[in-house]
N, C-alpha and C. Protein backbone atom coordinates (compact mmCIF):
# COMPACT_ATOMS: atom_id res chain seq x y z
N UNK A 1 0.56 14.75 14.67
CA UNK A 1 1.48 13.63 14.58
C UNK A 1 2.81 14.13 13.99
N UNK A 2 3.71 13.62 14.36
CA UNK A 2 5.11 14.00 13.98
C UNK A 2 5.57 13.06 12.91
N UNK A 3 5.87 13.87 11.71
CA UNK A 3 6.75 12.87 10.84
C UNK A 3 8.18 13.10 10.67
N UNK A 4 8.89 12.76 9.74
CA UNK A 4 10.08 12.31 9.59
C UNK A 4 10.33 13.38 8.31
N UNK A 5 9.29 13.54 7.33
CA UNK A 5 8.91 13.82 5.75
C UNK A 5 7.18 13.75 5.53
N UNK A 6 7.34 15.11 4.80
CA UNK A 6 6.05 14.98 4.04
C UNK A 6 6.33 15.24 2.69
N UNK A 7 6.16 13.93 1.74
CA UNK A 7 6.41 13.88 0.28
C UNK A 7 5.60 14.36 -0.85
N UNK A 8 5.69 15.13 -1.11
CA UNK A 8 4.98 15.75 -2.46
C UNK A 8 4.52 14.34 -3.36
N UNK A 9 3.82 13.38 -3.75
CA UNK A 9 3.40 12.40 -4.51
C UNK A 9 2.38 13.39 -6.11
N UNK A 10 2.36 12.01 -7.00
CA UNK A 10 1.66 12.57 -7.72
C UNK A 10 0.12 12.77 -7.25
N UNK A 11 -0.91 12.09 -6.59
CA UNK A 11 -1.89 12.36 -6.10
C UNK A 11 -2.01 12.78 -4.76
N UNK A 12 -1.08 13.31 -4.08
CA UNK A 12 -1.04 14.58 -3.00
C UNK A 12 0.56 14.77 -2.16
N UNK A 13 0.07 14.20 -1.00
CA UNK A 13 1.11 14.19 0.09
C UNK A 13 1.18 12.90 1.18
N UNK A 14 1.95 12.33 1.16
CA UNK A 14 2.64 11.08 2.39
C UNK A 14 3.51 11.86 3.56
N UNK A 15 3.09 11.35 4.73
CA UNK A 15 3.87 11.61 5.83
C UNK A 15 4.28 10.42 6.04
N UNK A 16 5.56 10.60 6.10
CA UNK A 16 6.54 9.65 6.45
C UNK A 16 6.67 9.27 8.12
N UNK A 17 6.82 8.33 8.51
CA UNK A 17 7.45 8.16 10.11
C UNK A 17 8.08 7.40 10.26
N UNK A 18 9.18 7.47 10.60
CA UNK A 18 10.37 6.36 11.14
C UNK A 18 11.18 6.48 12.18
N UNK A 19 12.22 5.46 13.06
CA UNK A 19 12.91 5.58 13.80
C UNK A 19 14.37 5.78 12.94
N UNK A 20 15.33 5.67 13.32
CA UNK A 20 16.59 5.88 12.50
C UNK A 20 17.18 4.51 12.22
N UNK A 21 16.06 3.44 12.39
CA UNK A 21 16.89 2.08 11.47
C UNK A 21 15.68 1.40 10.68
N UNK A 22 14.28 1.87 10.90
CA UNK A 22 13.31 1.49 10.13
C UNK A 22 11.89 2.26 9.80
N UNK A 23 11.50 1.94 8.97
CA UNK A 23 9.80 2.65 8.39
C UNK A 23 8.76 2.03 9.26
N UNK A 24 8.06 3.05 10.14
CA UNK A 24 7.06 2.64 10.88
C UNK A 24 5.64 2.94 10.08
N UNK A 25 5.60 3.71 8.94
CA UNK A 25 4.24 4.17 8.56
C UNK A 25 4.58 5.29 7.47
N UNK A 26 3.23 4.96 7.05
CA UNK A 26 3.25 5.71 5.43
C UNK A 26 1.83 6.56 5.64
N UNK A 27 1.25 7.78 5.93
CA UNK A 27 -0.14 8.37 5.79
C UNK A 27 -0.16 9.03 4.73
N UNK A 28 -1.86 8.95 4.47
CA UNK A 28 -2.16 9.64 3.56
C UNK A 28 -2.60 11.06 3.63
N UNK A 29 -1.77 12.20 3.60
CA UNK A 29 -2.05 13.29 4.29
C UNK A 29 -3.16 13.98 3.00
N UNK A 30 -3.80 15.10 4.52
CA UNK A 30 -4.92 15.98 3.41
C UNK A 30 -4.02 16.93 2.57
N UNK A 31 -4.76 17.45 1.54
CA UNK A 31 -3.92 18.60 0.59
C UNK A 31 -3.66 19.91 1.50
N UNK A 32 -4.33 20.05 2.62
CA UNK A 32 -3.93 21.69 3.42
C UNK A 32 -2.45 21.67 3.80
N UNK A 33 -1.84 19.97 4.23
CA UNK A 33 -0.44 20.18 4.69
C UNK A 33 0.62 20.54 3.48
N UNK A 34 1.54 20.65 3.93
CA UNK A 34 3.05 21.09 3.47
C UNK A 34 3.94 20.20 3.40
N UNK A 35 4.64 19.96 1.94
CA UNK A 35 5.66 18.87 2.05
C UNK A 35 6.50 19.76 3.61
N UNK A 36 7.59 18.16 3.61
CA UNK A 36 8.40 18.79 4.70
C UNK A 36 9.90 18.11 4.16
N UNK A 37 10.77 18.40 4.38
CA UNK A 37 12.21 17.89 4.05
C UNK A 37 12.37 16.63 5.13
N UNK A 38 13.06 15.86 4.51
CA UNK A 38 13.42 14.66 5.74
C UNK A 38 14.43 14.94 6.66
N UNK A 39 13.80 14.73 7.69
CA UNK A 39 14.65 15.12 9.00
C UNK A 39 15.40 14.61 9.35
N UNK A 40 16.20 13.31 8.88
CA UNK A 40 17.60 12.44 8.74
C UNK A 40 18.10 11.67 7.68
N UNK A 41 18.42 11.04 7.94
CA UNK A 41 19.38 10.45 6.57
C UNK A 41 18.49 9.40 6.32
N UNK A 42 18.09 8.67 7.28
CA UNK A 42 17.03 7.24 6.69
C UNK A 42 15.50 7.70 6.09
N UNK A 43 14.78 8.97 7.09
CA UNK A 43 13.94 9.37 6.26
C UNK A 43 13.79 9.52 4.65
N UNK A 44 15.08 10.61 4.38
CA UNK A 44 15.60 10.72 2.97
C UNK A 44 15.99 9.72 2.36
N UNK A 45 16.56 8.57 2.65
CA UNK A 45 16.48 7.11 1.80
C UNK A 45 14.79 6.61 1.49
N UNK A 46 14.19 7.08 2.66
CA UNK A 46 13.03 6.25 2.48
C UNK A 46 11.64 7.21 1.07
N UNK A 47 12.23 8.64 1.13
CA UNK A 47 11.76 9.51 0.55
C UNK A 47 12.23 9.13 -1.22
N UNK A 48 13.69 8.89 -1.20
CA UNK A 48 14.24 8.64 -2.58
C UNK A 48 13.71 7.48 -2.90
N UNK A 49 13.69 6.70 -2.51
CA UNK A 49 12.91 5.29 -3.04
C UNK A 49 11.55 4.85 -3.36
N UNK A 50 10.55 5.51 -2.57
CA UNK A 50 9.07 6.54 -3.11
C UNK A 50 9.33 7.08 -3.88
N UNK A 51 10.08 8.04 -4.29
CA UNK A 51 9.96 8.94 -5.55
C UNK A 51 10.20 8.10 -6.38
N UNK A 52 11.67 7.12 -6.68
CA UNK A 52 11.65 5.97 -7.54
C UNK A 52 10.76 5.60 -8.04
N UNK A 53 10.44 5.04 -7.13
CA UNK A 53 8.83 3.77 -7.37
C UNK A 53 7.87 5.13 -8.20
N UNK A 54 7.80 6.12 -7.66
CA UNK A 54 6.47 6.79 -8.56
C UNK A 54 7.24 7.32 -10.08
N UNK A 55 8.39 6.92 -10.40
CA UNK A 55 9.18 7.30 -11.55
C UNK A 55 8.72 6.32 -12.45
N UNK A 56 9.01 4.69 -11.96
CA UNK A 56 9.34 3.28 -12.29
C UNK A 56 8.43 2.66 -11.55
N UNK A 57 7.48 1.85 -11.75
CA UNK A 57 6.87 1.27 -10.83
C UNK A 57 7.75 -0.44 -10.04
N UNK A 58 9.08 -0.60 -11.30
CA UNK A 58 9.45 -2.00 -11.08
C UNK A 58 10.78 -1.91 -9.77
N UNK A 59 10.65 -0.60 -9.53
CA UNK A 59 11.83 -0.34 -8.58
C UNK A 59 11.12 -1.23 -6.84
N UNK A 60 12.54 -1.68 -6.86
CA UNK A 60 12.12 -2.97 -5.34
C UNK A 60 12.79 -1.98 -4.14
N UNK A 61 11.47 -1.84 -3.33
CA UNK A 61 12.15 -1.17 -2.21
C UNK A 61 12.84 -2.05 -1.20
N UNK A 62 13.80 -1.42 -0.48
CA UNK A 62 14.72 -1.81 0.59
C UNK A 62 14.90 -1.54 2.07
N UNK A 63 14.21 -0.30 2.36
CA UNK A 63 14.12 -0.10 3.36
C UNK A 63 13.56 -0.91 4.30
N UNK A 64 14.24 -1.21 5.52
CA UNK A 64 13.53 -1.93 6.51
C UNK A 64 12.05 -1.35 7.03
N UNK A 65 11.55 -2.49 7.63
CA UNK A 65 9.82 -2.54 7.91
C UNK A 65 9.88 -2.69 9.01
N UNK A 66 9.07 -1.64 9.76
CA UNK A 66 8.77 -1.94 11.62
C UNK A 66 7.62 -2.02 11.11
N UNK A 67 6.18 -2.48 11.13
CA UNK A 67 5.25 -2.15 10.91
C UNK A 67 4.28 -2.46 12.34
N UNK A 68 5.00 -3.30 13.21
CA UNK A 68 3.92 -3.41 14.07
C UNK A 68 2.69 -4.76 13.75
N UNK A 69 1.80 -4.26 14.52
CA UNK A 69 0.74 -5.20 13.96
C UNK A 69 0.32 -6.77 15.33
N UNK A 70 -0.44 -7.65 14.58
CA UNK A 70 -1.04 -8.65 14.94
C UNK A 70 0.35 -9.49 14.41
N UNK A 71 0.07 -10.75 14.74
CA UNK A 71 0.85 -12.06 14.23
C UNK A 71 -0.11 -12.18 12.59
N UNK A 72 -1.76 -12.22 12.58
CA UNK A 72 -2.52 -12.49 11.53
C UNK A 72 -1.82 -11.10 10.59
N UNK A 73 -1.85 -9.84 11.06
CA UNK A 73 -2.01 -9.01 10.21
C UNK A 73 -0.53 -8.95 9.30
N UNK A 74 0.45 -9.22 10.20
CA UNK A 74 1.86 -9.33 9.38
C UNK A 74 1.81 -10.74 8.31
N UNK A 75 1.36 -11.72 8.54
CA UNK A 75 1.06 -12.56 8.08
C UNK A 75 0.59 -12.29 6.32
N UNK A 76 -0.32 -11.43 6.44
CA UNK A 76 -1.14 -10.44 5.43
C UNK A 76 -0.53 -9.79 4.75
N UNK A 77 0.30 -8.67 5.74
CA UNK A 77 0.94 -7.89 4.95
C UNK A 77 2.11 -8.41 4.36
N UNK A 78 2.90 -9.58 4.99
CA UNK A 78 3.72 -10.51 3.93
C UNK A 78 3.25 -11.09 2.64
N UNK A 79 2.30 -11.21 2.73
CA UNK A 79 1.40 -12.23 1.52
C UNK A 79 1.18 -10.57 0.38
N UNK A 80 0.90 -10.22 1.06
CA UNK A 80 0.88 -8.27 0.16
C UNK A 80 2.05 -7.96 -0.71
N UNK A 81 3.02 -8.24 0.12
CA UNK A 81 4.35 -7.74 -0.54
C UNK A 81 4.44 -8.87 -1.55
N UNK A 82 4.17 -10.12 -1.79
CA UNK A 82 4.58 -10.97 -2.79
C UNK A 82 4.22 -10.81 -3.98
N UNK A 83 3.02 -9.95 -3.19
CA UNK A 83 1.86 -9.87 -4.74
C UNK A 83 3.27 -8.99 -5.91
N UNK A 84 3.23 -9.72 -7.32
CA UNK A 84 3.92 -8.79 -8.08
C UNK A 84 3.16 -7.58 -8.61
N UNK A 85 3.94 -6.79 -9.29
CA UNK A 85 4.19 -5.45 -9.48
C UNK A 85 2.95 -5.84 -10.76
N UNK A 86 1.75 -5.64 -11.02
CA UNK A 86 1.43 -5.20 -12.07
C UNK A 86 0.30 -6.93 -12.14
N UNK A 87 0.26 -7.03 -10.64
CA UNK A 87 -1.19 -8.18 -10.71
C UNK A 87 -1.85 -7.71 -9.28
N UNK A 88 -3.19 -8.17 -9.22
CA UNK A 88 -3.63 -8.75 -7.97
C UNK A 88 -4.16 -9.73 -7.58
N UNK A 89 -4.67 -9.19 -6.34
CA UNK A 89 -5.82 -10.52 -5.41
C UNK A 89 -6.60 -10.44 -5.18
N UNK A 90 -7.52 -11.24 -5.15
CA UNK A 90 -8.81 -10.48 -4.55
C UNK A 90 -8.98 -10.96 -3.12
N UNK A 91 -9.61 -10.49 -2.00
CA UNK A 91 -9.41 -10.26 -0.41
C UNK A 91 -9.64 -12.24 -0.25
N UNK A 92 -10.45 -12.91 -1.08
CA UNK A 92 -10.55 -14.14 -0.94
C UNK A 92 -9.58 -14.71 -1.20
N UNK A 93 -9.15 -14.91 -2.53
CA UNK A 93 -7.67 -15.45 -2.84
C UNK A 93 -6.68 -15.55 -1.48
N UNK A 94 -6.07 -14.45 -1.42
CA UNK A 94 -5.28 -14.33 -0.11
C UNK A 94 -5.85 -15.05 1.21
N UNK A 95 -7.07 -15.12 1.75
CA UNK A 95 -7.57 -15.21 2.60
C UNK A 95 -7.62 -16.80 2.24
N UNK A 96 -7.97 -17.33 1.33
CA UNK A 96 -7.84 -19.14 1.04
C UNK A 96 -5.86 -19.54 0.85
N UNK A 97 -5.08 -18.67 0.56
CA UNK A 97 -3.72 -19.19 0.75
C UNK A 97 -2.89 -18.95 1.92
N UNK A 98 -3.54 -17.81 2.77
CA UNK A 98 -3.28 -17.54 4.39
C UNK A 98 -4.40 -18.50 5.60
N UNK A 99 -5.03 -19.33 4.58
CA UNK A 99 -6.44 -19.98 5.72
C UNK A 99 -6.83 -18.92 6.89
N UNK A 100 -7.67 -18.06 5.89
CA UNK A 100 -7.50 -16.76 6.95
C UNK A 100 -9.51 -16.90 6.58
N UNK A 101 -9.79 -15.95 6.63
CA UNK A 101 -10.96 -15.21 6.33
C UNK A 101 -11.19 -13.77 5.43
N UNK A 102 -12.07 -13.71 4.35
CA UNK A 102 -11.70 -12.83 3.23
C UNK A 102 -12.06 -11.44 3.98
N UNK A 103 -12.96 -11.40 5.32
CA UNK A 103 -13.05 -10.24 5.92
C UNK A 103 -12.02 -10.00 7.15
N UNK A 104 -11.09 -11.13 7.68
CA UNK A 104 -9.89 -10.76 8.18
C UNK A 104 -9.12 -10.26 7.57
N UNK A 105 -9.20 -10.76 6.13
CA UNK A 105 -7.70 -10.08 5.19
C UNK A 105 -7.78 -8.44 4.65
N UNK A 106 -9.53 -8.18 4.31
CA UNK A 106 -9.92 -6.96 4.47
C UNK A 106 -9.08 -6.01 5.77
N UNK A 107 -9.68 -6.65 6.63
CA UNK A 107 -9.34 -5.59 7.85
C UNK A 107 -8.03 -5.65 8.25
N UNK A 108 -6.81 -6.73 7.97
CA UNK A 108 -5.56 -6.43 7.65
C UNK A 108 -4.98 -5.36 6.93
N UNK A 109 -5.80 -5.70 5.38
CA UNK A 109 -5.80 -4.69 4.68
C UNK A 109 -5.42 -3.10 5.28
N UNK A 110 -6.69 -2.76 5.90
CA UNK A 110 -7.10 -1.23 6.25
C UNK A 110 -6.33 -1.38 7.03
N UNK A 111 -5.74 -1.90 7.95
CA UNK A 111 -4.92 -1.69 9.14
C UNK A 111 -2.94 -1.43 8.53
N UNK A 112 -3.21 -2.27 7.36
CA UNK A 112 -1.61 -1.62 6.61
C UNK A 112 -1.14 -0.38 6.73
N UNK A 113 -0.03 -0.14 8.21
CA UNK A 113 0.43 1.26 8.14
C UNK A 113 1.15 1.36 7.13
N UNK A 114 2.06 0.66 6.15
CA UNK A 114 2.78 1.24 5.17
C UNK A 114 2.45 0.95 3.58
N UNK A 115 1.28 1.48 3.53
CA UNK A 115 0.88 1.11 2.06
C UNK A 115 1.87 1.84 1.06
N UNK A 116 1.41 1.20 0.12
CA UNK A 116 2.59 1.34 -0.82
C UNK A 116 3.77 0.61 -0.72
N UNK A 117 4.66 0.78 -0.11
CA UNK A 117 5.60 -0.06 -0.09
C UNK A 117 5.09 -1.63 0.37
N UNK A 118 4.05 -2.11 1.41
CA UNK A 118 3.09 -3.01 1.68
C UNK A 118 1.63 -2.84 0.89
N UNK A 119 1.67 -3.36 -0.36
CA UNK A 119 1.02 -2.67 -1.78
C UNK A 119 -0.71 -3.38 -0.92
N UNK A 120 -1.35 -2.88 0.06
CA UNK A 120 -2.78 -3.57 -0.11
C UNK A 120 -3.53 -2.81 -0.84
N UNK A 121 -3.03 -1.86 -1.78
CA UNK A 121 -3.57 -1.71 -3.43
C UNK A 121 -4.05 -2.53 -4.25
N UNK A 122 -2.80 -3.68 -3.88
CA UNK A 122 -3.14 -4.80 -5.15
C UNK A 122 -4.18 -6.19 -4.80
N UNK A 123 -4.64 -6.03 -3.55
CA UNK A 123 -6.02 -6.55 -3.27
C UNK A 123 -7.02 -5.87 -3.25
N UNK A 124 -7.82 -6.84 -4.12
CA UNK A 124 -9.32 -6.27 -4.36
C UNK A 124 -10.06 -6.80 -4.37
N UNK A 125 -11.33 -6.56 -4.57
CA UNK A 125 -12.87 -7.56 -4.09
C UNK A 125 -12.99 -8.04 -5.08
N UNK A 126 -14.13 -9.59 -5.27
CA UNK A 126 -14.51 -10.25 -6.04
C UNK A 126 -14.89 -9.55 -7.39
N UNK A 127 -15.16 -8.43 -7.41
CA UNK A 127 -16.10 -7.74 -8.57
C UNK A 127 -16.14 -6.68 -8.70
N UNK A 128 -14.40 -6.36 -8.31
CA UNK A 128 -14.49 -4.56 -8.46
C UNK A 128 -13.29 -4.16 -8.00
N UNK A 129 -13.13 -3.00 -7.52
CA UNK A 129 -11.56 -2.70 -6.35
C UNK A 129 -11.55 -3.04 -5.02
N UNK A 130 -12.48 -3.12 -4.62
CA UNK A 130 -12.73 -3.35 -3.46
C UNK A 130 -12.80 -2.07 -2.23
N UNK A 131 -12.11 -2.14 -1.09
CA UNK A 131 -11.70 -0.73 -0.27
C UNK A 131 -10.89 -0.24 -0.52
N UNK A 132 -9.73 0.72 0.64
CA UNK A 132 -8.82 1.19 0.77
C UNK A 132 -8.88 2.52 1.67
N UNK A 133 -8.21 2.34 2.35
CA UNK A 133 -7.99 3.55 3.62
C UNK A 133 -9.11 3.12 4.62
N UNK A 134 -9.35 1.75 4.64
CA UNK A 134 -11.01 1.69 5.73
C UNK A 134 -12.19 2.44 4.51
N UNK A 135 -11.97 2.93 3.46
CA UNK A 135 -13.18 3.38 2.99
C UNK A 135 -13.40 2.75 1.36
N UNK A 136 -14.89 3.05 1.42
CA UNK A 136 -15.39 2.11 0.21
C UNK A 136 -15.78 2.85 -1.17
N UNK A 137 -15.31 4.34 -0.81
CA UNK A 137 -15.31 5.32 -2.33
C UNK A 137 -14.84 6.49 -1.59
N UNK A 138 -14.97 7.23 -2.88
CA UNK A 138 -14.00 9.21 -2.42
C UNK A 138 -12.66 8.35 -2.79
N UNK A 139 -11.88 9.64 -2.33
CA UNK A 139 -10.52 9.89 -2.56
C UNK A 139 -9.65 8.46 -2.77
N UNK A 140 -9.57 7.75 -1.78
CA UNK A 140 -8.53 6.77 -1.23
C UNK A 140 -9.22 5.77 -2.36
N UNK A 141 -10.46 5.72 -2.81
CA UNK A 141 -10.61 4.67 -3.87
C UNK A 141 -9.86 5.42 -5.31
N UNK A 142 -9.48 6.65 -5.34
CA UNK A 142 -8.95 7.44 -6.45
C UNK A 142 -7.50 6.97 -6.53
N UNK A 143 -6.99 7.28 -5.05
CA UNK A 143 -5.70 6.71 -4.92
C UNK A 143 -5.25 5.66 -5.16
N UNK A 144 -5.95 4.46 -5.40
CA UNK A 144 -6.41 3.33 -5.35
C UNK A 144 -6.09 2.97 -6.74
N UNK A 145 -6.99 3.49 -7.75
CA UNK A 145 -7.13 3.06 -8.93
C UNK A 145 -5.79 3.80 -9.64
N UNK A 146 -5.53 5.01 -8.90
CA UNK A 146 -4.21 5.61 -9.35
C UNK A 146 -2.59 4.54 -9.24
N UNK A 147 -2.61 4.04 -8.26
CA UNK A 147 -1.40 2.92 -7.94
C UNK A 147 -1.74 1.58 -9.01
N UNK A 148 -2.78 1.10 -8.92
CA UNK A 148 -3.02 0.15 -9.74
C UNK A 148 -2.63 0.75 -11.61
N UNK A 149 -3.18 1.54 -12.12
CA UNK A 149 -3.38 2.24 -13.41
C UNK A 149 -1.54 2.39 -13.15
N UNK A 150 -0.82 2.81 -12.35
CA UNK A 150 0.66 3.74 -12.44
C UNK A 150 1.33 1.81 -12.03
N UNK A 151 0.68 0.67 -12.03
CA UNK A 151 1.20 -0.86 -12.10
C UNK A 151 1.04 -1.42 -13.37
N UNK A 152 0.16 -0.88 -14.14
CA UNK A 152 -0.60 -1.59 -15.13
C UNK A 152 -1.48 -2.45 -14.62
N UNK A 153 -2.37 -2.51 -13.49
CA UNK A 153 -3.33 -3.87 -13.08
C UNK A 153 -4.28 -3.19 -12.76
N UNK A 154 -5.28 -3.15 -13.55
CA UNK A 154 -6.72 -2.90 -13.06
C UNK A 154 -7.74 -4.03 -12.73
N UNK A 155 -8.46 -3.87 -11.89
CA UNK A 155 -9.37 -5.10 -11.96
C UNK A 155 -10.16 -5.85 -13.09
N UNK A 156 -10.31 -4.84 -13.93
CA UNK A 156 -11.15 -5.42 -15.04
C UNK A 156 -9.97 -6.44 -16.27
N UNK A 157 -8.84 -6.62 -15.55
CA UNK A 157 -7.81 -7.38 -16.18
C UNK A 157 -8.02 -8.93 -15.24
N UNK A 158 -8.77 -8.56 -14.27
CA UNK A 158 -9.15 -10.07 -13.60
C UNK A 158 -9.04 -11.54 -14.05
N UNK A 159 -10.42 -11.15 -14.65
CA UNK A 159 -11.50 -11.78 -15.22
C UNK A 159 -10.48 -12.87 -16.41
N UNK A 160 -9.66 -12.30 -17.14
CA UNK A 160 -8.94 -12.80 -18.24
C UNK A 160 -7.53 -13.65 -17.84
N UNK A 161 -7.44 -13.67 -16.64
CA UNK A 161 -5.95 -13.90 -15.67
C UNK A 161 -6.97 -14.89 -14.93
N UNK A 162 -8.10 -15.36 -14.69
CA UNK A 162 -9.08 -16.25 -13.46
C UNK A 162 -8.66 -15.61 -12.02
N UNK A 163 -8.10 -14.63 -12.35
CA UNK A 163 -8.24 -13.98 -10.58
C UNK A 163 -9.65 -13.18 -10.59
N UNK A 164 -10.56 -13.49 -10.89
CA UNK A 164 -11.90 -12.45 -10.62
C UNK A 164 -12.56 -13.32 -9.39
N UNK A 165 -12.24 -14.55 -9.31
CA UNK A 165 -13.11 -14.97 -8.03
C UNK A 165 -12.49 -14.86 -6.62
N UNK A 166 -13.09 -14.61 -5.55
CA UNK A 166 -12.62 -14.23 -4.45
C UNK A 166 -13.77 -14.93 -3.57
């Protein structure tokens, strides 16, 4: 796959992809690849403002969003971005204020090409973290608890806020 940038992060590497007026996708690359320099000027905006955010977590990104998708899944990933900086949801919550389904909002979830900047970090299951990356432990749940911990919101802050039910 061709990116734009591959960003050195604190828990590995992001490949970047974009056109030259918006962010199509954020991956989570394995440790064998190689950062890469951004190959235009919007990449490198989109690279400086990631690094921000992993400086500051309260930094508001700007870059425009292609993300693609369903009508349901943008739907989702709008309701994602509202979430503030340093709370969450759990996949029910969202799924009862989108009149969605808590396993549609899941699979929205996993389908988020631009996590991070589209935080489905900050949704999590009734009684725990829930997924992330399509998977339900290893790495991407590391990454996981790493974005949340680098927000201040862990799940076990739920319970005391009445967001533990989902």
């Amino acid at each position: 796959m061709d990116y734009q940038a591959k960003l050195a992060v604190p828990f590995g590497l992001l490949g970047i992809r974009c056109d030259e007026r918006a962010l199509l996708s954020i991956d989570f690359l394995p440790a064998t690849e190689k950062p890469q320099r951004a190959t235009s000027a919007f990449a490198k905006t989109v690279c400086d403002q990631l690094l921000r955010y992993f400086e500051n977590p309260d930094v508001k990104f700007s870059v425009p969003l292609k993300p693609g998708g369903t009508p349901h899944q943008q739907k989702v990933w709008l309701a994602m971005r509202n979430i503030p900086r340093g709370e969450t949801r759990s996949y029910g919550e969202l799924a009862a204020a989108l009149n969605s389904g808590a396993q549609a909002v899941g699979q929205a979830c996993g389908a988020n090409p631009i996590p991070i900047i589209t935080p489905c970090h900050r949704v999590v299951g009734k009684s725990g973290l829930g997924g992330f990356m399509r998977h339900a432990n290893g790495d991407p749940l590391d990454i996981k608890r790493w974005l949340l911990a680098h927000e201040a919101a862990t799940p076990l802050s739920l319970a005391g806020r009445g967001l533990g039910r989902g």
